[in-house]
Protein backbone atom coordinates (compact mmCIF):
# COMPACT_ATOMS: atom_id res chain seq x y z
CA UNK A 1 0.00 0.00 0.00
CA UNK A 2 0.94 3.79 -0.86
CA UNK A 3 4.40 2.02 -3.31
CA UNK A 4 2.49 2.74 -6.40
CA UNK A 5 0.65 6.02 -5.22
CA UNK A 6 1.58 8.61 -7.57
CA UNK A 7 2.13 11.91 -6.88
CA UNK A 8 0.39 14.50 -10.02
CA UNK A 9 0.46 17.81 -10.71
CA UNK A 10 -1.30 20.00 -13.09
CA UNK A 11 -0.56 23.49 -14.29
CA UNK A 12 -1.36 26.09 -15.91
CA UNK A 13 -0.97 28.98 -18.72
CA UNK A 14 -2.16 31.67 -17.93
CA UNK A 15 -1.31 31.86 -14.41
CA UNK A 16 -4.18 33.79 -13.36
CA UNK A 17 -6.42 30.80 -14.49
CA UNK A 18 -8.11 33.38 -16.45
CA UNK A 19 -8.27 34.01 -20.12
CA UNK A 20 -10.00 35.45 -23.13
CA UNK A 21 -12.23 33.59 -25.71
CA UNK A 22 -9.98 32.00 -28.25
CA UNK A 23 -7.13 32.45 -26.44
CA UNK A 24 -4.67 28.91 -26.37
CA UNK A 25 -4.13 27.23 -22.20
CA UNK A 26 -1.81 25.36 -21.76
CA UNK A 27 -1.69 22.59 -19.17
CA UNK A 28 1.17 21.38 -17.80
CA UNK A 29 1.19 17.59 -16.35
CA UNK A 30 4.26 16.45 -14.14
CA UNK A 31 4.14 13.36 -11.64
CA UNK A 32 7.02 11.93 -9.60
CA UNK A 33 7.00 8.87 -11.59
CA UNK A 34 6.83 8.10 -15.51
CA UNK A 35 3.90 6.04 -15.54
CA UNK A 36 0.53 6.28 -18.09
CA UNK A 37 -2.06 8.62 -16.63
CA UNK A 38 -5.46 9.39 -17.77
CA UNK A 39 -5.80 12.55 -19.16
CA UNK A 40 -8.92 14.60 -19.88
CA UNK A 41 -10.08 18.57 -21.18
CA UNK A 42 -13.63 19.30 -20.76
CA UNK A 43 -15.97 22.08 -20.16
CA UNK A 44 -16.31 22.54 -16.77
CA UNK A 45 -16.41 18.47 -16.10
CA UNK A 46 -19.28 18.02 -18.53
CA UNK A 47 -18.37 18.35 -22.04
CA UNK A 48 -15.45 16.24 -22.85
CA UNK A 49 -13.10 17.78 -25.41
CA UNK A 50 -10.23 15.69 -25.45
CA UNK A 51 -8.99 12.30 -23.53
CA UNK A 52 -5.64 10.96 -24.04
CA UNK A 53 -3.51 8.43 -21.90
CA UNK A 54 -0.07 10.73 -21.57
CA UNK A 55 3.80 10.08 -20.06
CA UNK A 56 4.34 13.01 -17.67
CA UNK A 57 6.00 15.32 -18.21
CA UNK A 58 3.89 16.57 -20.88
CA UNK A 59 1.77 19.67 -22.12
CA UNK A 60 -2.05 19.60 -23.11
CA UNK A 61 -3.27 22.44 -24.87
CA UNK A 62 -7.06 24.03 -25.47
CA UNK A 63 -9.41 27.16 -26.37
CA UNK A 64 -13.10 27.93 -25.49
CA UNK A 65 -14.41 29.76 -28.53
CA UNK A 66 -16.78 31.54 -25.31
CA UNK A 67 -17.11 32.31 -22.14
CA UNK A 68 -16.53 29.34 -19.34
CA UNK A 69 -14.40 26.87 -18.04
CA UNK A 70 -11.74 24.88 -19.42
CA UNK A 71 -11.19 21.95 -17.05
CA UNK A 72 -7.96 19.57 -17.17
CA UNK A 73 -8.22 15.79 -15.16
CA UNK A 74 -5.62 13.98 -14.48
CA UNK A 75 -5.99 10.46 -12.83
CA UNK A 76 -3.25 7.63 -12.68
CA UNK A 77 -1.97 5.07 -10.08
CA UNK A 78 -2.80 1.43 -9.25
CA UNK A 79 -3.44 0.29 -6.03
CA UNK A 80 -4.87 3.73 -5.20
CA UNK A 81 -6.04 6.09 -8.03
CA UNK A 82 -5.11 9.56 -7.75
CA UNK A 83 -6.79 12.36 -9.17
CA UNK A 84 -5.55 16.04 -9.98
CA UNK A 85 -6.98 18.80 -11.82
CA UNK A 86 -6.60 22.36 -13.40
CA UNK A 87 -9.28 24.98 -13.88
CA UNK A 88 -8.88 28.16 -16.17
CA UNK A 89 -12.15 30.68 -16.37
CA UNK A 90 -12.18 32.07 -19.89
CA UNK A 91 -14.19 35.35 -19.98
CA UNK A 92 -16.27 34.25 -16.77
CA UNK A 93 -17.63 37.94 -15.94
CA UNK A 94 -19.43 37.24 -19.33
CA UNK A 95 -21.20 33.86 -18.75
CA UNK A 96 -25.35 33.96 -18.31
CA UNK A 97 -27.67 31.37 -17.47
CA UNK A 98 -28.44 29.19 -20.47
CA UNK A 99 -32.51 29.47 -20.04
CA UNK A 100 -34.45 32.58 -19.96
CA UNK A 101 -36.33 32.97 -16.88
CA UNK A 102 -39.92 31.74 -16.85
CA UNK A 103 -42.19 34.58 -17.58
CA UNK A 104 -44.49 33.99 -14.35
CA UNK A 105 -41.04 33.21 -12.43
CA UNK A 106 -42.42 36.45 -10.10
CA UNK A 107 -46.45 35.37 -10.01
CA UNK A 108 -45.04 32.00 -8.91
CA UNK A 109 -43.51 33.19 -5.85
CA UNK A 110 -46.29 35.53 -5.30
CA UNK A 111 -48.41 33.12 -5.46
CA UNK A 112 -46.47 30.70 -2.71
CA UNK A 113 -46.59 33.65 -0.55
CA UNK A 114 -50.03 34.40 -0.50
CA UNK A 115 -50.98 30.87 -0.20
CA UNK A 116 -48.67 30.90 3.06
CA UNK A 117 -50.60 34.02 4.37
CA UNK A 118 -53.68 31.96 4.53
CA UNK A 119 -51.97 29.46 6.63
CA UNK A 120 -52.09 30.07 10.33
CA UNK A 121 -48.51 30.29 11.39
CA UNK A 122 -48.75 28.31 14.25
CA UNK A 123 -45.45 29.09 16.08
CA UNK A 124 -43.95 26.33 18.39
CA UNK A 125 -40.90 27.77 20.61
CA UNK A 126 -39.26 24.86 23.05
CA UNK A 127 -36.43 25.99 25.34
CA UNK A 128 -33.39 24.15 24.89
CA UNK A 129 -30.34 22.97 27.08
CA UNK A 130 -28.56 26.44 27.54
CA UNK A 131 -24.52 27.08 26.82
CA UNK A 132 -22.27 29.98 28.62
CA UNK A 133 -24.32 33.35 27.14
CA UNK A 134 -26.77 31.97 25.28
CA UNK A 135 -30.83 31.47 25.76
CA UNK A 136 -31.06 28.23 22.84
CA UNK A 137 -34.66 28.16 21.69
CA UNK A 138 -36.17 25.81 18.89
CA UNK A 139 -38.20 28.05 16.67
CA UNK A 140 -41.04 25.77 14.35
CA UNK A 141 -43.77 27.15 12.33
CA UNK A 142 -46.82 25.86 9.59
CA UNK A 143 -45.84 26.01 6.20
CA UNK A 144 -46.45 25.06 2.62
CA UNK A 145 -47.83 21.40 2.19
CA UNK A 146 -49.15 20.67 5.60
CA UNK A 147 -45.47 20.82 6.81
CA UNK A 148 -43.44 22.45 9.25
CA UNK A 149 -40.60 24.75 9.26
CA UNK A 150 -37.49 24.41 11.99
CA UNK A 151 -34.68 26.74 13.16
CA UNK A 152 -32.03 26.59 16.22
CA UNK A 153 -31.78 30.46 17.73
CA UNK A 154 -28.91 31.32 19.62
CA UNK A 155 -30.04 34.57 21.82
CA UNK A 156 -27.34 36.28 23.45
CA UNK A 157 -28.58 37.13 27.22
CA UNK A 158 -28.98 40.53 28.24
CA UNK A 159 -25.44 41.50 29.85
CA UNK A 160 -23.95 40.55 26.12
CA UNK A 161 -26.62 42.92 24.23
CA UNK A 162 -25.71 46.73 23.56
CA UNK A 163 -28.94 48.76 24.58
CA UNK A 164 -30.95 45.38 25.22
CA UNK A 165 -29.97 44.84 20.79
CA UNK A 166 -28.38 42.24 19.04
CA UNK A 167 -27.22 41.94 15.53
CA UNK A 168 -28.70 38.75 13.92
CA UNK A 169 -26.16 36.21 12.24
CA UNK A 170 -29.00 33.95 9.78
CA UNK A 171 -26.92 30.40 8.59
CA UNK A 172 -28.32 27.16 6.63
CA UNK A 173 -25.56 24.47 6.62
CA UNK A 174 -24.40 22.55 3.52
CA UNK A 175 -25.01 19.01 2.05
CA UNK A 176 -28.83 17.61 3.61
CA UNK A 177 -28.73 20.38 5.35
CA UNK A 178 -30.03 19.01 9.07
CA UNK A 179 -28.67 19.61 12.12
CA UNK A 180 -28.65 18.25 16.37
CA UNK A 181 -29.16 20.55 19.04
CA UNK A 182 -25.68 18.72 20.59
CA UNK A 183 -24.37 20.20 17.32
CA UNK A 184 -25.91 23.29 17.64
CA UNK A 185 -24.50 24.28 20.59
CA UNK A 186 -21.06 22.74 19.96
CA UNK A 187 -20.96 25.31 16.90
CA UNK A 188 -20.59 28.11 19.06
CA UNK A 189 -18.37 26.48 21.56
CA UNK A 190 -15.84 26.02 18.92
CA UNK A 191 -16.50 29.38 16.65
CA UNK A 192 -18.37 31.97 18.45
CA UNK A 193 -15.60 34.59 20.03
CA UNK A 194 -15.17 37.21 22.24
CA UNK A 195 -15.94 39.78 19.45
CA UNK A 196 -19.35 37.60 18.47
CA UNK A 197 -20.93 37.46 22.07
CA UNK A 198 -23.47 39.92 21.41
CA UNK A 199 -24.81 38.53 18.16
CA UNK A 200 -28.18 36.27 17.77
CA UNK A 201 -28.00 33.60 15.49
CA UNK A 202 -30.58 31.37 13.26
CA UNK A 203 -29.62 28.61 12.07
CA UNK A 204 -32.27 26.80 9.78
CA UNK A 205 -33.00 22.92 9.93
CA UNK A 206 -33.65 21.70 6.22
CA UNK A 207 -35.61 18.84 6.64
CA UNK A 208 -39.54 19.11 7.65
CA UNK A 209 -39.07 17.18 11.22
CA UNK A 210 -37.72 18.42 14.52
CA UNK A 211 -34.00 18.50 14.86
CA UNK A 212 -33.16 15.54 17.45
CA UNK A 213 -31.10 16.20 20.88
CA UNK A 214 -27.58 14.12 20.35
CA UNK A 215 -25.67 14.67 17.43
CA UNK A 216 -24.49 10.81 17.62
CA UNK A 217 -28.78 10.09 16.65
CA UNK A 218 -28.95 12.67 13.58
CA UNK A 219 -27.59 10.64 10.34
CA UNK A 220 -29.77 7.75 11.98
CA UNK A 221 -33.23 9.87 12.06
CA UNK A 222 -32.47 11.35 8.72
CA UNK A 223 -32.16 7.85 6.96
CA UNK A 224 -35.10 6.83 8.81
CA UNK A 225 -36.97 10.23 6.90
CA UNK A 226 -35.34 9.05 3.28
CA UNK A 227 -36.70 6.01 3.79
CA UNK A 228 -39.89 7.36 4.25
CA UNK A 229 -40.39 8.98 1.00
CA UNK A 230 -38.22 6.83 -0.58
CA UNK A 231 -35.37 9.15 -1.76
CA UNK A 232 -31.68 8.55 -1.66
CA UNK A 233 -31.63 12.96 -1.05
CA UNK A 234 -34.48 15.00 0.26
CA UNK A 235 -33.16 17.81 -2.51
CA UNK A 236 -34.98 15.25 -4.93
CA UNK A 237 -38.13 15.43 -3.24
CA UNK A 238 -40.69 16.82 -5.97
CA UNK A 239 -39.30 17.08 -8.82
CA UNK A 240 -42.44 16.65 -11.08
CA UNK A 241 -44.52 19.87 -9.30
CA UNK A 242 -42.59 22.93 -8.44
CA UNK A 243 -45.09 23.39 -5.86
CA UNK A 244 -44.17 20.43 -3.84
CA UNK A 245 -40.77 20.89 -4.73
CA UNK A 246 -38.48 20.46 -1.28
CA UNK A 247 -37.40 23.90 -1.59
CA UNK A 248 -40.68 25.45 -1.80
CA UNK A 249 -42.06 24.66 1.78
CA UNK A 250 -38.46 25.37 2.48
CA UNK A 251 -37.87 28.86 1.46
CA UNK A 252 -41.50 30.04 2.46
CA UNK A 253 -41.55 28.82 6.04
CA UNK A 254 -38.53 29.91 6.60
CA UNK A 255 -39.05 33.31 5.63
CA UNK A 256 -41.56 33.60 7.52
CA UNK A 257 -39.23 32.37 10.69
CA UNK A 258 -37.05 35.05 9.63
CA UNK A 259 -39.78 37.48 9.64
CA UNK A 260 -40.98 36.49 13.23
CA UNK A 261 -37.25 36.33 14.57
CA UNK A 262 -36.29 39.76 13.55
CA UNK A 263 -39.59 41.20 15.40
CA UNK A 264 -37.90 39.97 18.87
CA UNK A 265 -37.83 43.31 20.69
CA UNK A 266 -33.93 41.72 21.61
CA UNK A 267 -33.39 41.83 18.19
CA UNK A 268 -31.78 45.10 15.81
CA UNK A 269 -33.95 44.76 13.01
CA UNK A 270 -31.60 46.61 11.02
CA UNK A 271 -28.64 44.37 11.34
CA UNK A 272 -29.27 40.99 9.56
CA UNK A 273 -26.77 39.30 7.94
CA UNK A 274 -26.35 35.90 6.40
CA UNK A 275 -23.56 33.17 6.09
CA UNK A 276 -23.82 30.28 4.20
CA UNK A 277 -21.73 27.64 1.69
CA UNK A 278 -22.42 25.01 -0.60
CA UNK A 279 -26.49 24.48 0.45
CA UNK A 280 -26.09 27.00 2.55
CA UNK A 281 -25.17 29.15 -0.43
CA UNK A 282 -28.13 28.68 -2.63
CA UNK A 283 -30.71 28.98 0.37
CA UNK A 284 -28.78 32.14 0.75
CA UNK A 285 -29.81 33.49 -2.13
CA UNK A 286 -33.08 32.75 -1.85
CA UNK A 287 -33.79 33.66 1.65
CA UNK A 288 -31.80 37.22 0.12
CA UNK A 289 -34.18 37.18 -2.80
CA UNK A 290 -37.34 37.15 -0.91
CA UNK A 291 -36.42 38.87 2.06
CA UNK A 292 -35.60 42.59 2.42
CA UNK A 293 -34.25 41.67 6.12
CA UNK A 294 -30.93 40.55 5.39
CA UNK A 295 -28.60 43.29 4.77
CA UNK A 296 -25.76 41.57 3.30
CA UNK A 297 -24.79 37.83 2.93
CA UNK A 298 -21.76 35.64 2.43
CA UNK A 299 -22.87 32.55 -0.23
CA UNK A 300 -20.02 30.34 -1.01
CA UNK A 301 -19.89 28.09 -3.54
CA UNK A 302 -23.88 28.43 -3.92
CA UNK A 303 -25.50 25.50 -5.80
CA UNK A 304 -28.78 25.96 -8.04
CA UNK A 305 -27.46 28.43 -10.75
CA UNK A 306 -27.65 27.75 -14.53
CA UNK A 307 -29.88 24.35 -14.03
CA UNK A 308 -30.23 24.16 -17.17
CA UNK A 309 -26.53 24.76 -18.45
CA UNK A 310 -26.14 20.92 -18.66
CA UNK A 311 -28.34 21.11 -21.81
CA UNK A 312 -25.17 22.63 -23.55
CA UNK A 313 -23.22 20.79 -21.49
CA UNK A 314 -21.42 23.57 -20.31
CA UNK A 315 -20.85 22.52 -16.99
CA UNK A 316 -22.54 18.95 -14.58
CA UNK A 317 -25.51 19.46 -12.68
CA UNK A 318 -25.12 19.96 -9.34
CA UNK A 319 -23.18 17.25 -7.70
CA UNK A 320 -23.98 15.41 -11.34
CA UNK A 321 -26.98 13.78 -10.37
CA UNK A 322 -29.21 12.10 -12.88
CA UNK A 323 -31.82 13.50 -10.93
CA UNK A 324 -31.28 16.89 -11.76
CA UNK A 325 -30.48 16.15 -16.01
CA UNK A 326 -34.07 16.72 -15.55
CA UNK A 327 -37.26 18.17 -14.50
CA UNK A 328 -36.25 21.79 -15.64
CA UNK A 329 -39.68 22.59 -15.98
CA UNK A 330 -39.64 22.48 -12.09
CA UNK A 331 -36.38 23.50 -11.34
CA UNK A 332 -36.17 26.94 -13.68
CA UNK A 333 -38.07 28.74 -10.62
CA UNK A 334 -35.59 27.72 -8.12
CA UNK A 335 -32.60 28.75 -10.38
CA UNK A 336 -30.35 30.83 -7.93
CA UNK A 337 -29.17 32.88 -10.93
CA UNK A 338 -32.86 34.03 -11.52
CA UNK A 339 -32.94 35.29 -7.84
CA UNK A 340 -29.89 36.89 -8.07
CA UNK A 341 -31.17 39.53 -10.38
CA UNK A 342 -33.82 40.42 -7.35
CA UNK A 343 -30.75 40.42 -4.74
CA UNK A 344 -29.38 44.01 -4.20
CA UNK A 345 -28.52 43.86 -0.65
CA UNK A 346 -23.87 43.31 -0.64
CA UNK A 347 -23.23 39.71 -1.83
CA UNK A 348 -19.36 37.97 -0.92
CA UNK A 349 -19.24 35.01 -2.89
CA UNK A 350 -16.69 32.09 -3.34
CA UNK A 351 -16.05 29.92 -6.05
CA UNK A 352 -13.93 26.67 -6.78
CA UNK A 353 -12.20 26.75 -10.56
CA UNK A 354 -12.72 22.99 -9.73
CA UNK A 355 -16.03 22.27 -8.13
CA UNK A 356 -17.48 19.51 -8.67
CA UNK A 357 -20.85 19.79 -7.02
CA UNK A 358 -21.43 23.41 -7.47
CA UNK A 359 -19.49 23.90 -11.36
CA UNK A 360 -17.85 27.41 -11.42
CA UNK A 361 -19.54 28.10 -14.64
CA UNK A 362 -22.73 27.73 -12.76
CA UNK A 363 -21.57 30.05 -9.74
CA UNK A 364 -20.25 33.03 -12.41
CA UNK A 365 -23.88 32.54 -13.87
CA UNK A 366 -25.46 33.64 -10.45
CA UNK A 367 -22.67 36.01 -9.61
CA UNK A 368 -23.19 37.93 -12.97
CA UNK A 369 -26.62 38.37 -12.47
CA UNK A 370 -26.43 40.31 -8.79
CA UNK A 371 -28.12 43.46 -8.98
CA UNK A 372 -26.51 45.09 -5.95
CA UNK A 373 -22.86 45.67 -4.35
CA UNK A 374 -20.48 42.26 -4.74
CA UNK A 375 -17.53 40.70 -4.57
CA UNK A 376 -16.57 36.97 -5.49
CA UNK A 377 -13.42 35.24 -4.27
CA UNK A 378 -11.68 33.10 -7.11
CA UNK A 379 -10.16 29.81 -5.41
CA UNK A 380 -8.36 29.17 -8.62
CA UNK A 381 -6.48 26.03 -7.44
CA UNK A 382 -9.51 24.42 -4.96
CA UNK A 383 -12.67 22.89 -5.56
CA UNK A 384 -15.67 22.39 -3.35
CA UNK A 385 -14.71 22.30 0.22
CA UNK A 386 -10.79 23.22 -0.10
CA UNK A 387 -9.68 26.65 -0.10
CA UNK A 388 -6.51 28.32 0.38
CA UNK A 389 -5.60 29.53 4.12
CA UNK A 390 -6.66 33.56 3.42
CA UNK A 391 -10.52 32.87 2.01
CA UNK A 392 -12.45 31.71 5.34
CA UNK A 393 -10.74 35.01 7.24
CA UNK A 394 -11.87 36.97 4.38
CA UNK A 395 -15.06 35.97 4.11
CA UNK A 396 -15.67 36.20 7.77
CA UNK A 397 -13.80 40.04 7.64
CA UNK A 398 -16.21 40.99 5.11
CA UNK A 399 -19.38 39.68 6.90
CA UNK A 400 -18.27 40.59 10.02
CA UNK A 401 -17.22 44.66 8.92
CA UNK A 402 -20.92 44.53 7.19
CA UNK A 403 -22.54 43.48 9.91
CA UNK A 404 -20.66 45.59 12.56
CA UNK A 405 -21.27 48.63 10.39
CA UNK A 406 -25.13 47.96 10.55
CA UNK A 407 -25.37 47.52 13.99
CA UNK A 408 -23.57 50.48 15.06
CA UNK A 409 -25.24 52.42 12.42
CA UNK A 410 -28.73 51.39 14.26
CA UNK A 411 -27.19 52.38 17.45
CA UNK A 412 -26.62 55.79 16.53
């Protein structure tokens, strides 16, 4: 084990990672040993323009005739298979969503909202098991469907609020998406600071069931709810009718947790911010789209932009499910790059030149499309989760300045 584990490398012309239309990359493959790897230039993972079995060192070259990304793969070894690749954007401040928007994109949400007006909210709130600080409360509600919506708040007690205040910090994790209230609490063991003590924070629960206690029982109960509608992932949930759509219950009940939240009297209405990655990204955008509240928001590596941009095959759906090579008829009204063009509130957003799950094609399709303030970090050499050491302290500056600024501004 590990003898015939090969070491790759893959590099690129133009160092930037960025280029024009037309212009030539050049990738350069080394590996410490001189052994046949697989090699492989697409678009963006999806479209596969060339495949090749090479001797390192060697040089693969390419052009996009338009805007994207030019993607180089490298895999090789034989006990263990290695894999390495190279990302270059080419024109990505000029790459749009491949669909038009549907027309009643706006009367559809309308709609969603009216229909949760007529729905007695039916707000549950069930202390929790406390931490140094902190009141923990379990915030449900009625939403869309006949289900229910769940959030974790964090609210800071009164010796850590300025003026009886507190600036509100709204997350939605990454992946399924559900949380523990074990977990919830060991989040802000491990991040919250001194600097962060006097902030509230909402953290959303994805799935329409009550977060359990212990975080050791969590994977368990969610299996148990897959099971139960017979999915492998809950973001596959109803695909065939955008109103039963997961996200559509989601988003609504949600917003209206938001809504109720930032009425707390301990709350400063004027100094809501959002964090999210991933998941956490897209809801982001949504929950920014459909909610003045939230004054600024960090989405990382958001999923649910350019749906349909497999059709081209400009980029893989996200995490390149066969799930979503479909059902666009649905999906078009939960495209995050649609929302962005409703989002004017400051936007920070990360992307990976080689994601996987959320394509960086897809995330320059959303990022284009912001109508307000923004800012996008380019993690030319990561993918999905990696990232190089400066990008969370950067994100965190930025969210942290905005959200700082609001506050005090409210104080005044």
């Amino acid at each position: 084990m590990g003898g015939n584990t090969v070491k790759i490398n893959v590099d690129c012309t133009p160092l930037s990672h960025l280029c024009h239309a037309g212009e030539k990359v050049e990738f350069f493959i080394t590996a410490d040993q001189q052994i046949p790897l697989e090699a492989t230039i697409s678009i963006d993972g999806e479209t596969v323009l060339e495949k090749r079995t090479v001797i390192p060192p060697c040089t693969l070259s390419a052009s996009l005739p338009f805007p994207g990304f030019l993607r180089c793969s490298v895999v090789g070894g034989e006990e263990e298979k290695v894999e390495k690749e190279c990302g270059v954007g080419v024109d990505p401040d000029q790459i749009q969503p491949l669909m038009p928007e549907p027309a009643d994109f706006d009367a559809f949400w309308e709609g969603r909202f009216r229909e949760l007006d007529s729905i007695p909210a039916d707000f549950r709130y069930t202390p929790c098991e406390s931490i140094e600080g902190f009141d923990i409360i379990r915030i449900d509600c009625a939403t869309l469907n006949g289900l229910r919506a769940y959030a974790m708040l964090a609210m800071p007690r009164q010796e850590f609020r300025r003026n009886g205040k507190a600036p509100l910090m709204v997350q939605f994790g990454g992946g399924e998406a559900y949380m523990s209230e074990e977990n919830f609490r060991k989040m802000f063991r491990e991040t919250t600071g001194k600097d962060e003590a006097g902030y509230a924070y909402l953290y959303f629960h994805l799935p329409p069931y009550p977060p359990v206690e212990k975080a050791a029982d969590a994977p368990a109960r969610h299996e148990e709810f897959l099971k139960t509608i017979g999915l492998k992932r809950y973001v596959y949930y109803g695909l065939d009718d955008p109103e039963k759509y997961y996200a559509c219950p989601a988003v609504t009940g949600f917003v209206r947790i938001l809504n109720e939240v930032a009425e707390m009297p301990e709350i400063e209405k004027a100094a809501i911010v959002y964090s999210g990655a991933s998941h956490g990204g897209g809801f982001g955008l949504y929950l920014c789209c459909f909610s003045k509240l939230i004054k600024a928001a960090f989405c990382g590596v958001p999923n649910f932009g350019d749906i349909a941009g497999v059709l081209a095959g400009r980029h893989q759906p996200d995490s390149n499910a066969s799930e979503f090579r479909e059902h666009f008829d649905t999906r078009q009204y939960f495209d995050t790059s649609f929302c962005a063009r409703r989002i004017t509130c400051p936007v920070y957003m990360g992307v990976g030149f080689v994601d996987k799950p959320c394509a960086p094609t897809a995330v320059y399709a959303i990022y284009n499309n912001l109508a307000g303030p923004k800012q996008i970090f380019n993690k030319i050499a990561n993918g999905h989760g990696d990232a190089p050491p400066e990008y969370a302290p950067m994100c965190q500056l930025w969210l942290k300045t905005h959200l700082k600024t609001l506050f005090e501004a409210a104080a005044e």
